[in-house]
N, C-alpha and C. Protein backbone atom coordinates (compact mmCIF):
# COMPACT_ATOMS: atom_id res chain seq x y z
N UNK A 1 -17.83 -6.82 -26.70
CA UNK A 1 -16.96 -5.69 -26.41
C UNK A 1 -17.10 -5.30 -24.95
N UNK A 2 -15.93 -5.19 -24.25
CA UNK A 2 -16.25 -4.70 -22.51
C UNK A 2 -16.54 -3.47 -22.52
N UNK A 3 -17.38 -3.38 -22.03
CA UNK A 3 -17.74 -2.09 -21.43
C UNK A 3 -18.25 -1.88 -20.18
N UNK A 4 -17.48 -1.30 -19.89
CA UNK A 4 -16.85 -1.02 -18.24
C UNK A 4 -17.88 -0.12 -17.32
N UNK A 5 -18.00 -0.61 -16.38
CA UNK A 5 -18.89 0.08 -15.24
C UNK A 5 -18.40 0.13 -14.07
N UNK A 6 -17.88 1.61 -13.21
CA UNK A 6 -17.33 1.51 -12.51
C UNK A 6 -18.01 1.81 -10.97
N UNK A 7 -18.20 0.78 -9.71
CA UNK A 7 -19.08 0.85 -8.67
C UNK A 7 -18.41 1.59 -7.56
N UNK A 8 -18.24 2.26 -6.92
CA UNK A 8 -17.63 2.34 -5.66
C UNK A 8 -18.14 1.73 -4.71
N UNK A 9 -17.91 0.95 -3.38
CA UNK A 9 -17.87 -0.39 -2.44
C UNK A 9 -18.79 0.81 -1.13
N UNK A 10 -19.37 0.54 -0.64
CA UNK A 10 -19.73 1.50 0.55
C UNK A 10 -18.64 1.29 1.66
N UNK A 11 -18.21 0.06 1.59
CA UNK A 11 -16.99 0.02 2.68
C UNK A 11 -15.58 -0.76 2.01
N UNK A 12 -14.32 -0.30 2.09
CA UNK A 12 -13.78 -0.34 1.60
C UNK A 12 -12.99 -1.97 2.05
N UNK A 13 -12.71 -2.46 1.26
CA UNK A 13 -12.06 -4.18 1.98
C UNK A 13 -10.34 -3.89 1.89
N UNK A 14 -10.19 -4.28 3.05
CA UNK A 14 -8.36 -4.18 2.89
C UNK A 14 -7.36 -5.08 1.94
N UNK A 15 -6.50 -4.79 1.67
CA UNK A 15 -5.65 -5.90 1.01
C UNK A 15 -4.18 -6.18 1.12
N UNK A 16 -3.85 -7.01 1.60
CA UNK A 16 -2.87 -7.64 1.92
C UNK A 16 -2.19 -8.71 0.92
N UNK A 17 -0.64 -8.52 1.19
CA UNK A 17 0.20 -9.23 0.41
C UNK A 17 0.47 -11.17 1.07
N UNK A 18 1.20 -11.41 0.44
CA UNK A 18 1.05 -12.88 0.86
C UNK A 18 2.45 -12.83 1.84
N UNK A 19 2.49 -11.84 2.46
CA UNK A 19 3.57 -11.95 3.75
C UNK A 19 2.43 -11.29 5.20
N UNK A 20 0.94 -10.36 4.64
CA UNK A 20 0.60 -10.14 5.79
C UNK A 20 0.32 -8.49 5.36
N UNK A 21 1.44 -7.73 4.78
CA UNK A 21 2.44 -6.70 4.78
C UNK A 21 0.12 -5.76 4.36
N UNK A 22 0.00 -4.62 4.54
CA UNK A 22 -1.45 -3.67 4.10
C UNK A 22 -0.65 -3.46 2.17
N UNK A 23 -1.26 -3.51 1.69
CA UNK A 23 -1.06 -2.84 0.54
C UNK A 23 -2.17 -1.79 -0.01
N UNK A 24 -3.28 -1.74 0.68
CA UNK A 24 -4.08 -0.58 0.63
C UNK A 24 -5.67 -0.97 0.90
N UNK A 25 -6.54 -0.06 0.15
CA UNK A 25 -7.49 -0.82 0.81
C UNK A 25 -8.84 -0.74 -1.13
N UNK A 26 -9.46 -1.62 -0.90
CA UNK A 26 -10.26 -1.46 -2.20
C UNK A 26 -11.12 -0.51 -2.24
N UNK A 27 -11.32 0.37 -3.12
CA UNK A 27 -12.29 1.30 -3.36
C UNK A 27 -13.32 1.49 -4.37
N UNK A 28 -13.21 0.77 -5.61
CA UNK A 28 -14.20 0.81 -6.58
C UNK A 28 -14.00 -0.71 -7.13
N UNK A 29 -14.74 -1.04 -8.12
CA UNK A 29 -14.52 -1.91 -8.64
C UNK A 29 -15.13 -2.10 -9.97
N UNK A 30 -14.27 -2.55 -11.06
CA UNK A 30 -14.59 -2.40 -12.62
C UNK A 30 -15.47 -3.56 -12.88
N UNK A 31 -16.85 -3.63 -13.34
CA UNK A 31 -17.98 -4.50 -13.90
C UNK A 31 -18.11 -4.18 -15.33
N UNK A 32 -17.92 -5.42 -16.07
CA UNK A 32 -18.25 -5.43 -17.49
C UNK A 32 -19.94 -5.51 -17.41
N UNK A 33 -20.68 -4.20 -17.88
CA UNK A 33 -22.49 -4.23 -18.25
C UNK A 33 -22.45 -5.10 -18.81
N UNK A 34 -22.30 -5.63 -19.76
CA UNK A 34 -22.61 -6.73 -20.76
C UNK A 34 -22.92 -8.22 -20.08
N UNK A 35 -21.85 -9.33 -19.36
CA UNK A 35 -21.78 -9.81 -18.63
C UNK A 35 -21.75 -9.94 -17.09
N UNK A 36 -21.69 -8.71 -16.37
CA UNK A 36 -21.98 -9.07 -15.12
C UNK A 36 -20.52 -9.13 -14.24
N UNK A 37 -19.86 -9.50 -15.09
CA UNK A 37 -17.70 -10.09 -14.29
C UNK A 37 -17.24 -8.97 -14.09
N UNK A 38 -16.82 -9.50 -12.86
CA UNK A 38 -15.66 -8.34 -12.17
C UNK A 38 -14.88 -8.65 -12.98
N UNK A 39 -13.70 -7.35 -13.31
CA UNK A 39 -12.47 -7.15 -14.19
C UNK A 39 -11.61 -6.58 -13.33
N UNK A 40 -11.42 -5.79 -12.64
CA UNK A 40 -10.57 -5.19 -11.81
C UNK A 40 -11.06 -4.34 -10.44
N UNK A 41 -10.55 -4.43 -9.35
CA UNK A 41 -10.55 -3.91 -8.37
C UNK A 41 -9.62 -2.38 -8.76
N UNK A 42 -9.57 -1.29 -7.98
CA UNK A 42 -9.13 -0.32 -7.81
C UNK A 42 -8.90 -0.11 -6.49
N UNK A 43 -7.47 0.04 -6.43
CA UNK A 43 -6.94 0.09 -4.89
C UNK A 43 -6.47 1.43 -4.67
N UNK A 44 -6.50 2.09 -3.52
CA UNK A 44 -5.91 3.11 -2.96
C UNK A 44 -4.21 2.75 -2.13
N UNK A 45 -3.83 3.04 -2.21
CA UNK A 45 -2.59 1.84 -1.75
C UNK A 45 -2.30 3.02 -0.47
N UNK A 46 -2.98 3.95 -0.17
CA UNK A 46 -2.53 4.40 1.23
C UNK A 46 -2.61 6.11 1.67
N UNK A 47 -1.92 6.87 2.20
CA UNK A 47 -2.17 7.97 2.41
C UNK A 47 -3.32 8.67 3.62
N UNK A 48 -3.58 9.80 4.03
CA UNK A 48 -4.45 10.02 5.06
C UNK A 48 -6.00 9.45 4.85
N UNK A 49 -6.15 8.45 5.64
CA UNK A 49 -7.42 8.09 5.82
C UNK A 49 -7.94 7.16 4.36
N UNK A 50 -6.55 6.94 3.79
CA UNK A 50 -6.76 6.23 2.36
C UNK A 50 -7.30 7.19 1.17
N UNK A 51 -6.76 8.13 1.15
CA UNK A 51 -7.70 9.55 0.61
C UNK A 51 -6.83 10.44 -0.23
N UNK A 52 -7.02 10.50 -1.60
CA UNK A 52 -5.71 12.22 -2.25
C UNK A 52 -4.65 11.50 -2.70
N UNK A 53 -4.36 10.12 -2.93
CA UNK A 53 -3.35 9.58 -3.70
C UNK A 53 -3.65 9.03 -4.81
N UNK A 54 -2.82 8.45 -5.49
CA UNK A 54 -3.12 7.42 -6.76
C UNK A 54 -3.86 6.15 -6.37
N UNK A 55 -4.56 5.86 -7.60
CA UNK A 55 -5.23 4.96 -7.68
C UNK A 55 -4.50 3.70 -8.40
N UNK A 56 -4.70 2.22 -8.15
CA UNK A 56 -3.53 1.03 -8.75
C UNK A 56 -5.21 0.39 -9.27
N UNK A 57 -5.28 -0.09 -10.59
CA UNK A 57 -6.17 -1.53 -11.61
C UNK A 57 -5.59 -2.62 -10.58
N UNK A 58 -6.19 -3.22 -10.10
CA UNK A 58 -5.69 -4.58 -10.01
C UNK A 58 -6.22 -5.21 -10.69
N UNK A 59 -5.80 -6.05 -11.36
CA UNK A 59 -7.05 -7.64 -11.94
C UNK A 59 -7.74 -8.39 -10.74
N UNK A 60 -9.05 -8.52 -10.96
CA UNK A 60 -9.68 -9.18 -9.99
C UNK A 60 -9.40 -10.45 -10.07
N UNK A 61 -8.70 -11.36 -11.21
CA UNK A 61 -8.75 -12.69 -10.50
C UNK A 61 -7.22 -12.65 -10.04
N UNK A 62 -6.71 -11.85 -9.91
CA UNK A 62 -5.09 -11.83 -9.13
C UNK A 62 -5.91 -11.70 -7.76
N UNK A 63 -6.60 -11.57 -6.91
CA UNK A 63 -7.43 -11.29 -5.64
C UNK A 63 -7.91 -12.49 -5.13
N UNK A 64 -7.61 -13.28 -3.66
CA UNK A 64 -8.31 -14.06 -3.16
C UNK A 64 -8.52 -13.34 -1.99
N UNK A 65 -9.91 -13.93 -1.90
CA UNK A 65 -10.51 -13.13 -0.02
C UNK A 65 -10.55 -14.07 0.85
N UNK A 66 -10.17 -13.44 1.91
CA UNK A 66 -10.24 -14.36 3.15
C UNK A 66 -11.29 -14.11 4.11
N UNK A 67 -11.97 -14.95 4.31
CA UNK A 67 -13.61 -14.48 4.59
C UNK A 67 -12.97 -14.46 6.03
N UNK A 68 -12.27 -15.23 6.89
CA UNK A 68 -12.28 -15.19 8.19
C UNK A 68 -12.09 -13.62 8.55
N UNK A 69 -10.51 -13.19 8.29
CA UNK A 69 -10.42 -11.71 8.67
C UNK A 69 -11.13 -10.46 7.27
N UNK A 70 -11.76 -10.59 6.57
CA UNK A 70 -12.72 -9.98 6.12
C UNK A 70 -11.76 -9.02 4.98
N UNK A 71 -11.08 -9.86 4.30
CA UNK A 71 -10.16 -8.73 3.12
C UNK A 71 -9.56 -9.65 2.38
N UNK A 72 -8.80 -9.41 1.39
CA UNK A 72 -8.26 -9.86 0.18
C UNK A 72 -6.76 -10.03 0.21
N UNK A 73 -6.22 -10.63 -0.65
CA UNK A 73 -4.63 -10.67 0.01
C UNK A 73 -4.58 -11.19 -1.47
């Protein structure tokens, strides 16, 4: 049964669409206790300082990172 653990990131990783385009930046991220697997990222998709808006689930394996410029797309 998942049961969900939710971390917040000390620094937040950006994320980008597959044109380039910010789509926000990551802020927590959902860990199943049981196993250890990421399940979903939680994105802020924008606002002052990324701060006071809605929050978007992403699925974490919809997420590839690009280690060169240091974020997810």
């Amino acid at each position: 049964m998942f049961q969900p653990l939710i971390l917040s990131l000390g620094t937040a990783y950006k994320v980008h669409n597959a044109a380039g385009r910010s789509l926000g930046r990551i802020e927590e991220i959902v860990v199943d206790r049981e196993d250890g697997c990421v399940h979903y990222s939680i994105v802020s998709p924008g606002g002052f300082l990324y701060r006071g808006n809605d929050l978007i689930a992403v699925p974490w394996r919809c997420l590839e990172m690009e280690y060169d410029r240091n974020r997810f797309s």
